[in-house]
N, C-alpha and C. Protein backbone atom coordinates (compact mmCIF):
# COMPACT_ATOMS: atom_id res chain seq x y z
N UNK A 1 0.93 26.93 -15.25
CA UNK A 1 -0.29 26.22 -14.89
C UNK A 1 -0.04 24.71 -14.87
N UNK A 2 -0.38 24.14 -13.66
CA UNK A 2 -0.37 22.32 -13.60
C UNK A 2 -1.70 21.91 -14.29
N UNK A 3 -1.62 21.30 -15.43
CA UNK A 3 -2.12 20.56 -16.28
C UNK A 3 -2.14 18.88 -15.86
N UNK A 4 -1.21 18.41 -15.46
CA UNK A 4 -0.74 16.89 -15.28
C UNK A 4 -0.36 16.51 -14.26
N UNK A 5 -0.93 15.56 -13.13
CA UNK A 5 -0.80 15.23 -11.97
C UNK A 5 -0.21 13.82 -11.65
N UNK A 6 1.29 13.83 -11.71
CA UNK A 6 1.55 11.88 -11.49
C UNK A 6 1.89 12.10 -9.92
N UNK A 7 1.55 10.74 -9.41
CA UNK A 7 1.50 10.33 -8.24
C UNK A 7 2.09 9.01 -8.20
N UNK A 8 2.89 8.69 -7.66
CA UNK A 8 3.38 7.26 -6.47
C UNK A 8 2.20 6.72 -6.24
N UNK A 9 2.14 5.15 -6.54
CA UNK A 9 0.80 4.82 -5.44
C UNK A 9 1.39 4.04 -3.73
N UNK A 10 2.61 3.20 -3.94
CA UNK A 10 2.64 2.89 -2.67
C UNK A 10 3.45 4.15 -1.77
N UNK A 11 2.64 4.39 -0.49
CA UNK A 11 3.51 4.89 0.49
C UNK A 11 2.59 6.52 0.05
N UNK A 12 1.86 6.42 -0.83
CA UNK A 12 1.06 7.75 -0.98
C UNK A 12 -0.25 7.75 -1.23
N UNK A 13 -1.05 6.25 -2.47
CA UNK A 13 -2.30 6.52 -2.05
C UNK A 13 -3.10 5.18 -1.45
N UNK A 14 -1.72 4.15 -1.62
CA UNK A 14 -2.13 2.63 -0.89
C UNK A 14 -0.77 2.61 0.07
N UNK A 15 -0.54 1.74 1.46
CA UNK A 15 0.53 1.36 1.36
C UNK A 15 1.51 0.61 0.56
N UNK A 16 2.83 0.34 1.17
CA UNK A 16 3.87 -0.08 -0.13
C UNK A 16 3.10 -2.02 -0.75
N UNK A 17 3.35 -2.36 -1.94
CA UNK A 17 3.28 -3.53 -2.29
C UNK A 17 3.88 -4.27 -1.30
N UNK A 18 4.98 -4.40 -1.87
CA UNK A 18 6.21 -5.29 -1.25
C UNK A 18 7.83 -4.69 -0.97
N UNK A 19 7.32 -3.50 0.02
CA UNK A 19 8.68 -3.41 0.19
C UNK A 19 8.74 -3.85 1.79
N UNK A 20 10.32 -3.09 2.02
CA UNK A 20 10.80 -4.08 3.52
C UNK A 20 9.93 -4.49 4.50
N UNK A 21 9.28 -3.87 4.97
CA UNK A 21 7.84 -3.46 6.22
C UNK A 21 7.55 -4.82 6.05
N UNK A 22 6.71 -4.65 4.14
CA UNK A 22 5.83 -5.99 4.19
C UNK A 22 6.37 -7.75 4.04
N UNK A 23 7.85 -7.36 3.72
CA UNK A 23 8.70 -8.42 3.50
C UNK A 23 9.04 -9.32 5.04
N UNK A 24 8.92 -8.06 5.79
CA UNK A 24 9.39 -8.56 6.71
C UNK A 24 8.42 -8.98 7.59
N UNK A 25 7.42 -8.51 7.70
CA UNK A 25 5.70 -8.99 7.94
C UNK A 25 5.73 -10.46 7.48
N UNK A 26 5.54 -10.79 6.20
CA UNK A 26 5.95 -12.07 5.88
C UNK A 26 6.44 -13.17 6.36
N UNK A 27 8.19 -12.18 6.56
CA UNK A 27 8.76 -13.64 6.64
C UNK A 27 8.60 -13.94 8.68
N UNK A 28 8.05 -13.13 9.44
CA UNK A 28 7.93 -13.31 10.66
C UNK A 28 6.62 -14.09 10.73
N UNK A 29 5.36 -14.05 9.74
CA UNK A 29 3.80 -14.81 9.66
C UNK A 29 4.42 -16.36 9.50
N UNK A 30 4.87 -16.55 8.19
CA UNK A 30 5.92 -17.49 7.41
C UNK A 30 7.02 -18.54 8.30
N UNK A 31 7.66 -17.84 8.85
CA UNK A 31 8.80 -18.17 9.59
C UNK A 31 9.74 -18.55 8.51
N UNK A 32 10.52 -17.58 8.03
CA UNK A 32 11.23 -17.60 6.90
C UNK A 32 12.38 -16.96 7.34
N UNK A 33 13.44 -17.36 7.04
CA UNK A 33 15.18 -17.07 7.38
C UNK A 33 15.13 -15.86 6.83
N UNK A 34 14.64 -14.37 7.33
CA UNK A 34 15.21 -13.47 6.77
C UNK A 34 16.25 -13.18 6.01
N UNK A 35 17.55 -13.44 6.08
CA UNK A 35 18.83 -13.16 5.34
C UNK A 35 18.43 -13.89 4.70
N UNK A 36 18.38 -15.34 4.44
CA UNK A 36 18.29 -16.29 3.11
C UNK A 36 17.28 -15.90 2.41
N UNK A 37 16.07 -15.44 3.01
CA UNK A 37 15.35 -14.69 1.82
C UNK A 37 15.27 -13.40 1.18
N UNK A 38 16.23 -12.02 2.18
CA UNK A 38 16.58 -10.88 1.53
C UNK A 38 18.25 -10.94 0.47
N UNK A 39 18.81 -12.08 0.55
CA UNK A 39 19.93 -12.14 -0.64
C UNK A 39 18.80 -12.73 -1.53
N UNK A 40 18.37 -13.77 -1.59
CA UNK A 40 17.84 -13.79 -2.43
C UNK A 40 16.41 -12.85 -3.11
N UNK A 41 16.11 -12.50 -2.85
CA UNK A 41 15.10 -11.26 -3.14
C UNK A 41 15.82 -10.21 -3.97
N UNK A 42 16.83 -9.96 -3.32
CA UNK A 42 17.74 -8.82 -4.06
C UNK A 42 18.33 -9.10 -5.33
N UNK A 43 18.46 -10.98 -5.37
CA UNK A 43 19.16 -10.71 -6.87
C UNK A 43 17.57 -11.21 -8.01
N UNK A 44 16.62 -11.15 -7.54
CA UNK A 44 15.48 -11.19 -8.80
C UNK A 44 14.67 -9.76 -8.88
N UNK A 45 14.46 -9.01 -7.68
CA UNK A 45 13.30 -7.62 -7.47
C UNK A 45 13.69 -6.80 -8.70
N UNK A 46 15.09 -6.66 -9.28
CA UNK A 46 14.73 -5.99 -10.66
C UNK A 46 13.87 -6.50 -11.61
N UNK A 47 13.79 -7.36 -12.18
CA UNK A 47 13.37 -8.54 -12.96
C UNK A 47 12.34 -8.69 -12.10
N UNK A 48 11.52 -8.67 -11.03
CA UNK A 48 10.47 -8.62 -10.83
C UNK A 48 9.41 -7.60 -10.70
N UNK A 49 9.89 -6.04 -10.38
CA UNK A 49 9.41 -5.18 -10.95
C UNK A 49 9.64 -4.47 -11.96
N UNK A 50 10.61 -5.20 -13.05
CA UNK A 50 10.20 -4.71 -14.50
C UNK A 50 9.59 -5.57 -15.28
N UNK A 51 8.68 -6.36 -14.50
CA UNK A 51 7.83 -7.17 -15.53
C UNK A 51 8.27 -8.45 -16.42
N UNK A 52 9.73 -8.92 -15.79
CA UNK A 52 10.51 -9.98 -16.03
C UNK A 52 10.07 -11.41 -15.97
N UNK A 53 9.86 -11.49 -14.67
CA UNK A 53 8.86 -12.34 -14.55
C UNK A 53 7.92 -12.28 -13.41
N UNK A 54 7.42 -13.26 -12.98
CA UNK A 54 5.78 -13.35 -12.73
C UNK A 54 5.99 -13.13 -11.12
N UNK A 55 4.77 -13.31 -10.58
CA UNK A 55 4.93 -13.13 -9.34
C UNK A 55 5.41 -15.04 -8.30
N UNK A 56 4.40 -15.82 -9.25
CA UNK A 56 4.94 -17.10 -9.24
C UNK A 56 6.37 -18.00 -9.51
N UNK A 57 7.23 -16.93 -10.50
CA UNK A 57 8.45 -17.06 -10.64
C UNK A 57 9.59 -16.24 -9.76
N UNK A 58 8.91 -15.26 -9.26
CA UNK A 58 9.71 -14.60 -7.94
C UNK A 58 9.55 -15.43 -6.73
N UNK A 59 8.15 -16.71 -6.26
CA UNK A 59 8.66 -17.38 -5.55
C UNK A 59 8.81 -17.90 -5.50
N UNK A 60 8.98 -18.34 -6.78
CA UNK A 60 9.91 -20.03 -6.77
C UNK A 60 11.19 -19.96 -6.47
N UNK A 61 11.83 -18.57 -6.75
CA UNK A 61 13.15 -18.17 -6.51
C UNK A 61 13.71 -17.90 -5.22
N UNK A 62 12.80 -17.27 -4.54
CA UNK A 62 13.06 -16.52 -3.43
C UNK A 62 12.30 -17.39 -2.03
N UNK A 63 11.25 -18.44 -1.68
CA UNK A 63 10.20 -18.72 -1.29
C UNK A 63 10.49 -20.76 -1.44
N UNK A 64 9.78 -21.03 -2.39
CA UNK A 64 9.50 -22.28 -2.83
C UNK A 64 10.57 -22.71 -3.69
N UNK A 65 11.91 -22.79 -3.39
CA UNK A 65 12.77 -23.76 -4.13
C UNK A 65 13.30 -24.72 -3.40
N UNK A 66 12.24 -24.69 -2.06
CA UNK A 66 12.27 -25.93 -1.19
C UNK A 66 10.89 -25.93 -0.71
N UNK A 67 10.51 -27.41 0.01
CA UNK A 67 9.12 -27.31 0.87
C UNK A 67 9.03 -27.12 1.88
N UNK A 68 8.05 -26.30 1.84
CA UNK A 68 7.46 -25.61 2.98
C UNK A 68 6.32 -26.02 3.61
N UNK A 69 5.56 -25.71 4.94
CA UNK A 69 4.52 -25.86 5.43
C UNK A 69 3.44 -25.44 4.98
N UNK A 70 3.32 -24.37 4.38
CA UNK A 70 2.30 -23.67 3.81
C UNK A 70 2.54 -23.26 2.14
N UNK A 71 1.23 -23.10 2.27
CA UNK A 71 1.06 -23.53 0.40
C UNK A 71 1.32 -21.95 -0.04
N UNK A 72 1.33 -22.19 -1.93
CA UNK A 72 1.63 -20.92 -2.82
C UNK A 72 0.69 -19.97 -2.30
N UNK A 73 -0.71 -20.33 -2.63
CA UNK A 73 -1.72 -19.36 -2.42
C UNK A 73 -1.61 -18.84 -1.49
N UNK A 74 -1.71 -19.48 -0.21
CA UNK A 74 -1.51 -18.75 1.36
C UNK A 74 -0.11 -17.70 1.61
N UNK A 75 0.83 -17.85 0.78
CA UNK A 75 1.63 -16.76 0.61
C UNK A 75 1.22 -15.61 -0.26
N UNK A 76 0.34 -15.92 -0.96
CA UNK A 76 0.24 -15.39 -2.24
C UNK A 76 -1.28 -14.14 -1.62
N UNK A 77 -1.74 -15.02 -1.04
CA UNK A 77 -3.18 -13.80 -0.38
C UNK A 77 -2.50 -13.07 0.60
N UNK A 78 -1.88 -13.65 1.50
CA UNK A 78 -1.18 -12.93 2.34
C UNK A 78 -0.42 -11.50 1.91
N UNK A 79 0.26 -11.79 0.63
CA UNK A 79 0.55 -10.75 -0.06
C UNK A 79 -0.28 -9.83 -0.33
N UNK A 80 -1.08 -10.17 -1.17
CA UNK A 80 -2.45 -9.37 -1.72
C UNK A 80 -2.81 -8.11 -0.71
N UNK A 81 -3.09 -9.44 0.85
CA UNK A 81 -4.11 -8.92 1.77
C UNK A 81 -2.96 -7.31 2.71
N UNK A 82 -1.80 -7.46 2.14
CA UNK A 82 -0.81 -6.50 2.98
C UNK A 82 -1.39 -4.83 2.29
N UNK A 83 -1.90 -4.70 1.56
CA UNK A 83 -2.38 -3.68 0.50
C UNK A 83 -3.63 -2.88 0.87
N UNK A 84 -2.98 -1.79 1.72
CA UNK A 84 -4.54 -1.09 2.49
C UNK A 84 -4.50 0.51 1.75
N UNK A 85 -5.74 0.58 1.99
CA UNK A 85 -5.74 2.08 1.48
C UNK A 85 -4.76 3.36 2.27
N UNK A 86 -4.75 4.36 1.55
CA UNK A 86 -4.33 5.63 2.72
C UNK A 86 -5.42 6.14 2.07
N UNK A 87 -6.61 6.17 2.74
CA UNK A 87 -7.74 7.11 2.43
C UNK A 87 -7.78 8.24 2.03
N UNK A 88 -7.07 9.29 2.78
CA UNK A 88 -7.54 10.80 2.74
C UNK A 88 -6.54 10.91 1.59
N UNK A 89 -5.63 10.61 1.03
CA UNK A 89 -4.97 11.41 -0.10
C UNK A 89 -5.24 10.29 -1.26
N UNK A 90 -5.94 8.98 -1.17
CA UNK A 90 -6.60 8.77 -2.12
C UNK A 90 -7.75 9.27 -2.50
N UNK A 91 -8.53 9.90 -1.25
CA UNK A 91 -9.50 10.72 -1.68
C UNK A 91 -9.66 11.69 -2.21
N UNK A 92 -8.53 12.66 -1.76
CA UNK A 92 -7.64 13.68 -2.73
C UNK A 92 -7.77 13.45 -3.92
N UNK A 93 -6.70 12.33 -4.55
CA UNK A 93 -6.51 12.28 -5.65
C UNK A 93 -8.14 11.92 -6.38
N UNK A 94 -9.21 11.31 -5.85
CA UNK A 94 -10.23 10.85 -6.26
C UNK A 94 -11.10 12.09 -6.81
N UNK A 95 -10.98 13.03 -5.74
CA UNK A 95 -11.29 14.51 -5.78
C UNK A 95 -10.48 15.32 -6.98
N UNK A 96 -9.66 15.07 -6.94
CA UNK A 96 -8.76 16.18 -8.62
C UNK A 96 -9.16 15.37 -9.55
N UNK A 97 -9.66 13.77 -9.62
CA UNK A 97 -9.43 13.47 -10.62
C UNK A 97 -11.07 13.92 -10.85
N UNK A 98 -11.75 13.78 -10.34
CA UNK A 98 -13.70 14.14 -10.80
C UNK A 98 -13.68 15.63 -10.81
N UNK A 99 -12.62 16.33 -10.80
CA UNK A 99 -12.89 17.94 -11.14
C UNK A 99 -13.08 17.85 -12.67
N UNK A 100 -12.00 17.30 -13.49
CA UNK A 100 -11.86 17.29 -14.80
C UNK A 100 -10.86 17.73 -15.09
N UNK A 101 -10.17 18.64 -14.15
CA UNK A 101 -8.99 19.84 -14.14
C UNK A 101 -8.13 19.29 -14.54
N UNK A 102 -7.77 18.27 -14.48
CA UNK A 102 -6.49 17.93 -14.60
C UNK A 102 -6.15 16.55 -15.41
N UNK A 103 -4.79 16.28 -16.10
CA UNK A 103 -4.83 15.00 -16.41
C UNK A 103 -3.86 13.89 -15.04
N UNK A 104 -4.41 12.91 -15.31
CA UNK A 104 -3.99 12.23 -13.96
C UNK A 104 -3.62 10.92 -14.38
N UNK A 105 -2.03 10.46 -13.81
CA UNK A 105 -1.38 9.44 -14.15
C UNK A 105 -0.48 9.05 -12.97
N UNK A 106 0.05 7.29 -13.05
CA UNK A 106 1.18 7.45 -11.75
C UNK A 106 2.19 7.26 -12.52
N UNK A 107 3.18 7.36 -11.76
CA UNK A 107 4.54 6.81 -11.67
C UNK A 107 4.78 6.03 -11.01
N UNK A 108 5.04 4.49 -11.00
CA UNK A 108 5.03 3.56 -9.49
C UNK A 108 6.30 2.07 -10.10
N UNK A 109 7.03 2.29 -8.97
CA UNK A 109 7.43 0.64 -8.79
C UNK A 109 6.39 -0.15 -8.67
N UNK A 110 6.08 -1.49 -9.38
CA UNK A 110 5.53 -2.29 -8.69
C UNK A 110 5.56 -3.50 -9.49
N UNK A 111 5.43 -4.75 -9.24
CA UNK A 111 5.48 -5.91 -9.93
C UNK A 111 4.26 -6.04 -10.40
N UNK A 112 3.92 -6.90 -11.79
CA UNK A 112 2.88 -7.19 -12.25
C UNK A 112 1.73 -7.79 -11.66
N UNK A 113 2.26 -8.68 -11.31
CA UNK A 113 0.62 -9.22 -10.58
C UNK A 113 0.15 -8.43 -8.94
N UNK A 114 1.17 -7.83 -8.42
CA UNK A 114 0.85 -6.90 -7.27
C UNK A 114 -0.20 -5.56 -8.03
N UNK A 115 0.62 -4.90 -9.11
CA UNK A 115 0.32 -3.18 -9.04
C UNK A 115 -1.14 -3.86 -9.93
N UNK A 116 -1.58 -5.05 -10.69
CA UNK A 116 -2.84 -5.00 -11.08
C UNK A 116 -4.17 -5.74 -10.34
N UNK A 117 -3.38 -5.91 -9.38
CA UNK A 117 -4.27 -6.52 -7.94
C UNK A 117 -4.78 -5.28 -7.24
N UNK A 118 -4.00 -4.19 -7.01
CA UNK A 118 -4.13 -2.93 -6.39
C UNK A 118 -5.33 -1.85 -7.21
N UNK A 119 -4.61 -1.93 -8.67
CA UNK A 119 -5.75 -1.28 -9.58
C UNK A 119 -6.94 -1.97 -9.43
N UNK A 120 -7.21 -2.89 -9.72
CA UNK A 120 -8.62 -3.43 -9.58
C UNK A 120 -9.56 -3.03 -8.14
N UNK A 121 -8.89 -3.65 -7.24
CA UNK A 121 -9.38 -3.85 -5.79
C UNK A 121 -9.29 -2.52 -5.59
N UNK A 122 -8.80 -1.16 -5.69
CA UNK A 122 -8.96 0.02 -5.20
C UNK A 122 -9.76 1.08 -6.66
N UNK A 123 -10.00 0.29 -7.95
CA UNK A 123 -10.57 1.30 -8.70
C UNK A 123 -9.79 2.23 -8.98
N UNK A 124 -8.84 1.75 -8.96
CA UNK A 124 -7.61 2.98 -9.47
C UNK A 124 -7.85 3.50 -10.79
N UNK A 125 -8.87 2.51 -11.92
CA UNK A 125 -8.58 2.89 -13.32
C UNK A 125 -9.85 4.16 -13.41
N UNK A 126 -10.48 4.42 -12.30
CA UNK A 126 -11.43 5.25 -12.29
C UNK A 126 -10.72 6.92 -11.63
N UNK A 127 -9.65 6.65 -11.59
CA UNK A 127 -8.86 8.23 -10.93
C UNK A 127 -7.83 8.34 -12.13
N UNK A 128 -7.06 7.53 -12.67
CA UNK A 128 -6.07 7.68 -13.32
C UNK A 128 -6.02 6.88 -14.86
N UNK A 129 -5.85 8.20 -15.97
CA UNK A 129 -5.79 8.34 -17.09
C UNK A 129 -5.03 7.28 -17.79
N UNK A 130 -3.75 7.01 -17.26
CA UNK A 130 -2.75 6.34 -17.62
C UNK A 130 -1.94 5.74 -16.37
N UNK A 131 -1.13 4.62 -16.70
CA UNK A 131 -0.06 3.91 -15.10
C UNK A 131 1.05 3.57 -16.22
N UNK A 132 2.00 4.34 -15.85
CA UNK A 132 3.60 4.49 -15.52
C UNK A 132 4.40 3.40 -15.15
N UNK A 133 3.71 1.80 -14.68
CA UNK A 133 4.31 0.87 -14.24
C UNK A 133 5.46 0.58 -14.60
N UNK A 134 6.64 0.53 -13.46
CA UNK A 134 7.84 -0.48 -13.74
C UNK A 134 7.36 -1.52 -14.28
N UNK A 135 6.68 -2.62 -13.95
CA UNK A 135 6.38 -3.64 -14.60
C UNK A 135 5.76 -3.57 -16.23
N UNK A 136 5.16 -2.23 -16.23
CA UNK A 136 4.67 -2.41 -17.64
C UNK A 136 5.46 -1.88 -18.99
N UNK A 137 6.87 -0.67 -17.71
CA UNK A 137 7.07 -0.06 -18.99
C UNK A 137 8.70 -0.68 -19.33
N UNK A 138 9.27 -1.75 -17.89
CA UNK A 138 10.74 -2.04 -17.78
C UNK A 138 11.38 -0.83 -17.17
N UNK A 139 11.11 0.10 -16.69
CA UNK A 139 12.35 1.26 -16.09
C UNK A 139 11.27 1.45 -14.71
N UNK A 140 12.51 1.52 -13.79
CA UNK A 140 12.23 1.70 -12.74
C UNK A 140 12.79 3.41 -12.41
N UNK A 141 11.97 4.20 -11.53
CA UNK A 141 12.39 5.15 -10.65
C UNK A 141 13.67 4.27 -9.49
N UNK A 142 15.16 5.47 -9.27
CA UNK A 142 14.77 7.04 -10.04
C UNK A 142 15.62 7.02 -11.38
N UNK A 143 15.26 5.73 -12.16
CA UNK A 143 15.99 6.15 -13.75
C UNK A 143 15.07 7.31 -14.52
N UNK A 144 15.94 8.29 -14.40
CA UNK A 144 15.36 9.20 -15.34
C UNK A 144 14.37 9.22 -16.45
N UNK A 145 14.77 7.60 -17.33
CA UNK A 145 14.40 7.28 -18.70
C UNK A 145 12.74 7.24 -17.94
N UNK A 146 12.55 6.74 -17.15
CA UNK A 146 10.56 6.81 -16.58
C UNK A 146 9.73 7.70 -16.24
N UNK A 147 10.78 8.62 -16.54
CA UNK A 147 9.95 10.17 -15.97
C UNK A 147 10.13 10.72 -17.29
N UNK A 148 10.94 10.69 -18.07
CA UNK A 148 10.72 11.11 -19.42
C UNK A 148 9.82 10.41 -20.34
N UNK A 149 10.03 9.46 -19.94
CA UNK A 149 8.46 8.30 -21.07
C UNK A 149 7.45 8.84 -20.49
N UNK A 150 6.76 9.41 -19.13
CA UNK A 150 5.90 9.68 -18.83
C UNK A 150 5.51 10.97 -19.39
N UNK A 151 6.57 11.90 -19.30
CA UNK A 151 6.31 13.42 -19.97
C UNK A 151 6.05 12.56 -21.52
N UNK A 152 6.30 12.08 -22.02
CA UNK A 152 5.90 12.00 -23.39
C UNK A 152 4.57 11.19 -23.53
N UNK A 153 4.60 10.52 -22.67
CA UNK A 153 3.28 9.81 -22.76
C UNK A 153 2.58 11.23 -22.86
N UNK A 154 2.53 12.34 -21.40
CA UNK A 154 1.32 12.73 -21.19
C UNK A 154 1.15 13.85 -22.34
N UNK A 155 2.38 14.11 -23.03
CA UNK A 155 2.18 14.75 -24.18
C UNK A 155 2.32 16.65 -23.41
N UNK A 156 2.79 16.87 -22.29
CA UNK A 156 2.90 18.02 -21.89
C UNK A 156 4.42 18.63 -21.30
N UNK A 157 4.56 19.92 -21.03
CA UNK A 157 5.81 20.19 -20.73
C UNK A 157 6.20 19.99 -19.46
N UNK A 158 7.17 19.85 -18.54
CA UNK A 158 7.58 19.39 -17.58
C UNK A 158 6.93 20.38 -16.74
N UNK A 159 7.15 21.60 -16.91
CA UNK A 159 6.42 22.65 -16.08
C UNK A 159 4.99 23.00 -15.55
N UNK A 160 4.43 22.02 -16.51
CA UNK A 160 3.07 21.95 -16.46
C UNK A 160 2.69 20.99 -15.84
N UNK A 161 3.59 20.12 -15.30
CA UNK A 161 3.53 18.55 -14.31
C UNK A 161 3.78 18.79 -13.14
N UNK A 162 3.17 17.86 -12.04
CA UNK A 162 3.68 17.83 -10.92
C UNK A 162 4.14 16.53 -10.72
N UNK A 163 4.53 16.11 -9.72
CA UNK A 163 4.95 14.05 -9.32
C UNK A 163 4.69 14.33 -7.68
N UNK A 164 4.00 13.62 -7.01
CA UNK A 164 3.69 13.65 -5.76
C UNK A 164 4.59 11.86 -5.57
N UNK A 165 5.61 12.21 -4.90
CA UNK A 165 5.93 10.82 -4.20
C UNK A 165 6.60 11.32 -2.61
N UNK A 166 7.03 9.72 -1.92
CA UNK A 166 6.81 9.98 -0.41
C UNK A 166 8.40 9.94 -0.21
N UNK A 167 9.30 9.63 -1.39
CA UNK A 167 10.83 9.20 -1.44
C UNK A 167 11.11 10.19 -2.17
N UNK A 168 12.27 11.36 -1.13
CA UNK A 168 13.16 12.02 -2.04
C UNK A 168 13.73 11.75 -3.24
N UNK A 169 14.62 10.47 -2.58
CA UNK A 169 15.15 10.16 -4.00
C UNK A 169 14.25 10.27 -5.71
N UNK A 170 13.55 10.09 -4.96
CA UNK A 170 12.27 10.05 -6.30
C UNK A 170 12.15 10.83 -7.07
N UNK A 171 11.84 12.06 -6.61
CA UNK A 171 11.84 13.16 -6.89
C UNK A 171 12.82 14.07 -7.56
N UNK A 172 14.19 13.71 -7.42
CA UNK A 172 15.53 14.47 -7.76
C UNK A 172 15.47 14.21 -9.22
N UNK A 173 15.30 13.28 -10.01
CA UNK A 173 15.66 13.09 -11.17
C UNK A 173 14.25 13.57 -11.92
N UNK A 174 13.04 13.79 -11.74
CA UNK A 174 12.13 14.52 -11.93
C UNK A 174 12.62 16.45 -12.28
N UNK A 175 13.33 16.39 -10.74
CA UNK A 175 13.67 18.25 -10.45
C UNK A 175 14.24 18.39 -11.67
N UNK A 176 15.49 17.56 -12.17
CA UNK A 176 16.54 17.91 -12.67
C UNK A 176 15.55 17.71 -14.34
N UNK A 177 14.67 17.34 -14.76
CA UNK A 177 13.41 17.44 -16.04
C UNK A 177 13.13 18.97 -16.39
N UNK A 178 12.75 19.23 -14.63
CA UNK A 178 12.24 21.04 -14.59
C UNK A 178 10.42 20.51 -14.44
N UNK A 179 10.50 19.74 -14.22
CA UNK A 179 8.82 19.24 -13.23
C UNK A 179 8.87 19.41 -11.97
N UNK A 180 7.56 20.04 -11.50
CA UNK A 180 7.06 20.18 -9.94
C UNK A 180 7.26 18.82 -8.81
N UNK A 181 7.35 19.25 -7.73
CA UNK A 181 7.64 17.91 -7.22
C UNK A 181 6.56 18.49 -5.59
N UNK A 182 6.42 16.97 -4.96
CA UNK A 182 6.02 17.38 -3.97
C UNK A 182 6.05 16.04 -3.26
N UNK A 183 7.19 16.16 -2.13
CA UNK A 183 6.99 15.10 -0.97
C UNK A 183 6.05 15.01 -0.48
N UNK A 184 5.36 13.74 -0.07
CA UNK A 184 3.98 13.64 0.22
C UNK A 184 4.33 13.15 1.70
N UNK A 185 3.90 13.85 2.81
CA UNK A 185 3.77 13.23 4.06
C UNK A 185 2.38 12.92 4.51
N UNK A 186 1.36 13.86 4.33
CA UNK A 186 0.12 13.90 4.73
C UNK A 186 -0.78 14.48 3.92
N UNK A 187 -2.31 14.49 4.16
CA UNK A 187 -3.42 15.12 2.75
C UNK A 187 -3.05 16.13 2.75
N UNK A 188 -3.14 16.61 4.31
CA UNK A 188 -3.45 18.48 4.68
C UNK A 188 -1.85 19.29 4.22
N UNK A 189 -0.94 18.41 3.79
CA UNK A 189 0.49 19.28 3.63
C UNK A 189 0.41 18.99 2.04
N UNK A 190 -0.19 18.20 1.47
CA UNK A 190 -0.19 18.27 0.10
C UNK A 190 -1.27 19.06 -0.53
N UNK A 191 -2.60 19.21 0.27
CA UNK A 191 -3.49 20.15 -0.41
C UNK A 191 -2.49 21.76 -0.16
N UNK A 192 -1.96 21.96 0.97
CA UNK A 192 -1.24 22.82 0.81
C UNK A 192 -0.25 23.36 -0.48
N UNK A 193 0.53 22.55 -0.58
CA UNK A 193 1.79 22.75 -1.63
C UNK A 193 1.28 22.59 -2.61
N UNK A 194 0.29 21.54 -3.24
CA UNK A 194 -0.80 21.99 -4.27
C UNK A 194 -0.86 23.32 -4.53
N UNK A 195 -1.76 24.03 -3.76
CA UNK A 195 -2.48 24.84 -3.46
C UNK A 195 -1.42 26.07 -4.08
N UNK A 196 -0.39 26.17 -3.55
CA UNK A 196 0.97 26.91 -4.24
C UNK A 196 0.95 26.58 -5.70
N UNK A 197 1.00 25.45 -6.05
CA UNK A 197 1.32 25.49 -7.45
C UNK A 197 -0.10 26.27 -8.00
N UNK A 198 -1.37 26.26 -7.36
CA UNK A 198 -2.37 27.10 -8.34
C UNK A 198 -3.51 25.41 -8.61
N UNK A 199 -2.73 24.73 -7.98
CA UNK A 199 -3.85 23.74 -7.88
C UNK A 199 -5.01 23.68 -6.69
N UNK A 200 -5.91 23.46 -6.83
CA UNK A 200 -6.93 24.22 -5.48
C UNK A 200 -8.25 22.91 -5.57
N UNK A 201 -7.90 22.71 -4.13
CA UNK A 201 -8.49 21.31 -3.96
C UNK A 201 -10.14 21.44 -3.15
N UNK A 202 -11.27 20.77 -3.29
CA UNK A 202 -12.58 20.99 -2.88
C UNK A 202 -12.39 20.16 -1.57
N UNK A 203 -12.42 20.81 -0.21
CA UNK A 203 -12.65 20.08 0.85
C UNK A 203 -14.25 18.64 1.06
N UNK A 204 -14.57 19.17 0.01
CA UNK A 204 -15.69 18.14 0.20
C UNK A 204 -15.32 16.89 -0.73
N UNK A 205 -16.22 15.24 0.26
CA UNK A 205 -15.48 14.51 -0.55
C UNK A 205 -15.98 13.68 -2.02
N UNK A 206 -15.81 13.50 -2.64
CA UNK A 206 -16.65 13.00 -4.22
C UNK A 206 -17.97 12.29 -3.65
């Protein structure tokens, strides 16, 4: 029986924070030297999604260690504003979580001031029990050590969990726990494979 439901939020129930797509969105709004800003990006994004440092200290690094035309903030909303819903499988999840059925938590990359910009502005703390944050907990997926803090957080056996994310990779070091897994492409293929595990979803919406 699935007892415990973690979920990915970018790329499954919001799009991604800040990965390539939106980086690169950026630096084309921006007019920013791609290469000079993906070497540099690459040597702080650990340290910025494990909660290392700030989102203001990722661009001073990567962004503002020269002047620019446009100011912090205007990079900084721009960021924010890249952060849209995926409706129908947030509605999903909105839906398992008002059954009661289940306990409900994520698993997510994300930097601090991004993944608590997202919680707020989408009400995330109203679907999910607990957040799994790289930034909050220091381990990033797919280190194993974050999927095991999570089984202990939720206090249940691996078998009794599922992890809905949209990245294989994600998922492998979960399998190898002996937790359910489920690539997420779309609502209607996840109420499905749900639906296999014995999880059984209300077509109507909260």
């Amino acid at each position: 029986m699935i007892r415990t439901l973690f979920w990915d939020i970018g790329g499954v129930l919001l799009t991604n924070a800040w990965d390539r797509t939106q980086r690169d969105l950026a630096m084309a709004k921006f007019q920013l030297d791609p290469i000079e800003f993906q070497d540099r990006h690459e040597m702080v994004v650990s340290s910025f999604e494990r909660g290392k440092i700030s989102l203001d200290e990722y661009l001073d690094r990567t962004v503002f260690y020269r002047a620019r035309s446009f100011t912090r903030d205007a990079m900084k909303m721009y960021m924010y504003s890249l952060s849209q819903p995926l409706s129908e499988t947030l509605d999903l999840a909105r839906q398992l979580a008002a059954s009661g059925k289940y306990q409900m938590a994520t698993i997510n990359n994300e930097s601090r001031d991004l993944n608590l910009y997202r919680i707020e502005t989408y009400r995330l703390r109203e679907v999910f029990q607990f957040f799994v944050s790289s930034c909050f907990v220091g381990l990033r997926k797919p280190e194993k050590d974050i999927y095991r803090l999570a089984l202990e957080i939720s206090q249940r056996k691996p078998e009794e969990c599922c992890f809905l994310d949209d990245r294989a990779l994600n998922l492998e070091g979960v399998q190898h726990l002996g937790m359910h897994t489920i690539q997420v492409q779309n609502a209607r293929q996840v109420i499905e494979e749900l639906g296999n595990l014995g999880v059984q979803v209300s077509h109507s919406k909260p």
